[in-house]
Structure formats: structure tokens, C-alpha cells
C-alpha atoms as a PDB file:
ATOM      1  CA  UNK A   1      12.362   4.031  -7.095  1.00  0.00           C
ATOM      2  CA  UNK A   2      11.641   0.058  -7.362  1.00  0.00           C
ATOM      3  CA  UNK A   3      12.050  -2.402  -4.611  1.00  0.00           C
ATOM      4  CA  UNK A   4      15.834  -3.440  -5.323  1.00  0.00           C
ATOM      5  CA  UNK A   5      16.933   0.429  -4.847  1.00  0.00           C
ATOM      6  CA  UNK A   6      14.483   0.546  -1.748  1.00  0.00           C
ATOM      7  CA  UNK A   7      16.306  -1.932  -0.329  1.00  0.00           C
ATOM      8  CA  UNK A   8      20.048  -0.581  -1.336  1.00  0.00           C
ATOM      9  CA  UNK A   9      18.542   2.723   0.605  1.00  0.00           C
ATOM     10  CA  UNK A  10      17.761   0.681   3.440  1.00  0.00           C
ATOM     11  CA  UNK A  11      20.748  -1.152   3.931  1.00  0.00           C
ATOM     12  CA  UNK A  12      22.875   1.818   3.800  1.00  0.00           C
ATOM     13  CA  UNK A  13      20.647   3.980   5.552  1.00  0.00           C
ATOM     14  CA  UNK A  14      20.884   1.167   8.781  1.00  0.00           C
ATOM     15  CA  UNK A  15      24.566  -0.030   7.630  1.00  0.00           C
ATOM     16  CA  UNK A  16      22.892  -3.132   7.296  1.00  0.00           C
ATOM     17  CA  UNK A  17      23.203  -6.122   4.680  1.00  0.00           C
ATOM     18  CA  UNK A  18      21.225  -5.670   1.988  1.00  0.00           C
ATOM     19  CA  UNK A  19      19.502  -9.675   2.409  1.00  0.00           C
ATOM     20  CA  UNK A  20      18.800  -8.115   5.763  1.00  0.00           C
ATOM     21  CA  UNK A  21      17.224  -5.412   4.224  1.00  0.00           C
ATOM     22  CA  UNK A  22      15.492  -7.147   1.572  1.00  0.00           C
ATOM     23  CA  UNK A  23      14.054  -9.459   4.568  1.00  0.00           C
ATOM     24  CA  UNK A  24      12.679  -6.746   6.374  1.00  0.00           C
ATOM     25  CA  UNK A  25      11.341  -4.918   3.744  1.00  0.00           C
ATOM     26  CA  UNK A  26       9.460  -8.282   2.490  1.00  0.00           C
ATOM     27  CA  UNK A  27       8.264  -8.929   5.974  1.00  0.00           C
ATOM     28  CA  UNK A  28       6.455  -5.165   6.460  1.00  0.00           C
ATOM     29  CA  UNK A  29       4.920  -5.879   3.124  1.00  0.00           C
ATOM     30  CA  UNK A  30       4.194  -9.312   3.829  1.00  0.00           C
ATOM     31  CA  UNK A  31       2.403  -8.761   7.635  1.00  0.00           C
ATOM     32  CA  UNK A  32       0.974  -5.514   6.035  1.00  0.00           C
ATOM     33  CA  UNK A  33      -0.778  -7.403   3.504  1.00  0.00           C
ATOM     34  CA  UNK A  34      -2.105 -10.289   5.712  1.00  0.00           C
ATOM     35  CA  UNK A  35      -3.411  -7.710   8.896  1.00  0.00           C
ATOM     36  CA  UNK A  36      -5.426  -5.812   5.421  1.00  0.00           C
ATOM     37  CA  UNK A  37      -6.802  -9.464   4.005  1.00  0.00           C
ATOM     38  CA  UNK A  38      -7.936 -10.062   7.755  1.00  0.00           C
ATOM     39  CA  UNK A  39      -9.981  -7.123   7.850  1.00  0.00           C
ATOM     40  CA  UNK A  40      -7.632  -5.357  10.235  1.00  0.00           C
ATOM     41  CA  UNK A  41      -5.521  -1.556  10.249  1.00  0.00           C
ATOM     42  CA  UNK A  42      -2.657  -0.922  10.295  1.00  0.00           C
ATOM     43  CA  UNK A  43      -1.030   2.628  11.731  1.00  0.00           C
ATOM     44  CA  UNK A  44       2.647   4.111  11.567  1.00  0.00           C
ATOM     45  CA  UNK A  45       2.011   7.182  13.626  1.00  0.00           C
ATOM     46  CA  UNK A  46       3.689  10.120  11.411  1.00  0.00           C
ATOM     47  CA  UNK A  47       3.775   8.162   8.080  1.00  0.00           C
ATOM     48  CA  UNK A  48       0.410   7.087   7.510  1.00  0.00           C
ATOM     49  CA  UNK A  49      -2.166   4.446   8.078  1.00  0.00           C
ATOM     50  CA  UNK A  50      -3.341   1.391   5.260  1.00  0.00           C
ATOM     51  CA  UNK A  51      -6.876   0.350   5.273  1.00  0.00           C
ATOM     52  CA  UNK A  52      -9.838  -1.516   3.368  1.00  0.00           C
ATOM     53  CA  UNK A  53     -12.015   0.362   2.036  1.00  0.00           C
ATOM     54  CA  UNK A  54     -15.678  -1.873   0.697  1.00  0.00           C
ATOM     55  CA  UNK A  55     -16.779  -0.424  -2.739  1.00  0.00           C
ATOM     56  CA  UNK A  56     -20.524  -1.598  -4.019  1.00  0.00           C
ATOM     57  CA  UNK A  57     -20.780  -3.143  -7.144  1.00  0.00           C
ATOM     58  CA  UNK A  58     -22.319  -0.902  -9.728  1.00  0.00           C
ATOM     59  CA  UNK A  59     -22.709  -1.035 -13.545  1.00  0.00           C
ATOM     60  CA  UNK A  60     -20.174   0.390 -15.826  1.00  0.00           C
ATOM     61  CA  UNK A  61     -19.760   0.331 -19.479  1.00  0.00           C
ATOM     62  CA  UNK A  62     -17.579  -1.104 -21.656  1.00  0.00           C
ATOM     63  CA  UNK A  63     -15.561   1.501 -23.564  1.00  0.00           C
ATOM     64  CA  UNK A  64     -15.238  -0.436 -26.880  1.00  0.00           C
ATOM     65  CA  UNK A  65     -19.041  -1.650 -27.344  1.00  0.00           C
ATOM     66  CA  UNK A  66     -20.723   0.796 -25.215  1.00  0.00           C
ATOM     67  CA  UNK A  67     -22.494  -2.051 -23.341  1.00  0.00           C
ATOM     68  CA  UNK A  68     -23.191  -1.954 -19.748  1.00  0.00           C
ATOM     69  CA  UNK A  69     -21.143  -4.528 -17.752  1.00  0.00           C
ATOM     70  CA  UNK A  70     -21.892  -5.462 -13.949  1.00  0.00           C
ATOM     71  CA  UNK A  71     -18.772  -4.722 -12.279  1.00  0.00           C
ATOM     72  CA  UNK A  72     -18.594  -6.781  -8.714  1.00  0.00           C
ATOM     73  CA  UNK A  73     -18.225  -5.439  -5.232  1.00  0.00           C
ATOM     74  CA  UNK A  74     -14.983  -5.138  -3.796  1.00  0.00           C
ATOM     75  CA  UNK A  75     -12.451  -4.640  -1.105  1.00  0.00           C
ATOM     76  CA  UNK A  76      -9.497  -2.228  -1.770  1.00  0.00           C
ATOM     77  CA  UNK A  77      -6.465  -0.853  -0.178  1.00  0.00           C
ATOM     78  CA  UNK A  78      -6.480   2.062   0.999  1.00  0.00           C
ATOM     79  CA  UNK A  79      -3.400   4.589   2.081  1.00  0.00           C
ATOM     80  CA  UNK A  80      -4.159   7.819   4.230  1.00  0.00           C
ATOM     81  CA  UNK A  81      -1.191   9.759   4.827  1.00  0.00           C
ATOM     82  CA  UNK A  82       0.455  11.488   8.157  1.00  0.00           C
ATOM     83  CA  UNK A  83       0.688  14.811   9.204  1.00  0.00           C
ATOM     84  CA  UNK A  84       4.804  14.130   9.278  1.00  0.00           C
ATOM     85  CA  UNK A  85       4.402  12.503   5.614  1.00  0.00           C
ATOM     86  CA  UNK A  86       2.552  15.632   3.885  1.00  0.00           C
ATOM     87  CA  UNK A  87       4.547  18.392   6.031  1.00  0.00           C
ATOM     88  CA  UNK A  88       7.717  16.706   4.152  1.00  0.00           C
ATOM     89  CA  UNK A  89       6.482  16.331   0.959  1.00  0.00           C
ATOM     90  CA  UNK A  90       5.506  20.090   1.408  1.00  0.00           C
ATOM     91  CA  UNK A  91       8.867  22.350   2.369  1.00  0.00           C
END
């Protein structure tokens, strides 16, 4: 599923418009994205919570040459899912 059937779901899930939808679905993402880039959490009790997780940077190698590469330290999302979430993805 991509975002434009997401937000045909949406709509007529809430018998809603779907620029309605679309604006909502934009603004989770959006305020998601900007409470994760502040260093924050954020928690939907029964579907799951989105983090940052810090990984160290480390030295790889490059799969064509075989070189070792420095790869930088980084922050990355992270998803952790809800009890509700895996007990429906497992009837």
C-alpha cells in the first residue's frame, strides 16, 4: 500500500474527504518526524512507539575494492511495535 491508497482508506474509513485525509495523514508524519529530529518519543499506546536510536561509527568495507571505509555515527529511526499491533498481525 503507498500513501495515495493510505489516504483513500482513510477517508472512507472516517467518511471523510480525501484532502482531509491527505492533511492529516501529512501532519502525523510531519509532527512525527520533527518530535524524532528533536530528540523526543513518540507513543500510540496499542500500535507502537518511534524512537532514535544513536549508532557509533565503525569501519566497514567497500564491497567492490575490498577497502575499509569509515562509516560516520548516526541517528536512526526506530519503530517498536504494540502488544495490539503484533496480536493482529498474529490471528
Amino acid at each position: 500500500m503507498n500513501k495515495s491508497e493510505l489516504v483513500k482508506r482513510i477517508a472512507d474509513d472516517a467518511d471523510i474527504a480525501q484532502n482531509s485525509a491527505n492533511k492529516a495523514l501529512t501532519a502525523l508524519i510531519d509532527t512525527i518526524t520533527t518530535e524524532l529530529s528533536e530528540g523526543g518519543k513518540v507513543d500510540l499506546i496499542g500500535f507502537g512507539s518511534f524512537s532514535l536510536k544513536h549508532r557509533n561509527a565503525r569501519t566497514g568495507r567497500n564491497p567492490s575494492t575490498g577497502e575499509p571505509i569509515e562509516i560516520a555515527a548516526a541517528n536512526v529511526p526506530s519503530f517498536k511495535p504494540g502488544k495490539a499491533l503484533k496480536d493482529a498481525c498474529n490471528k
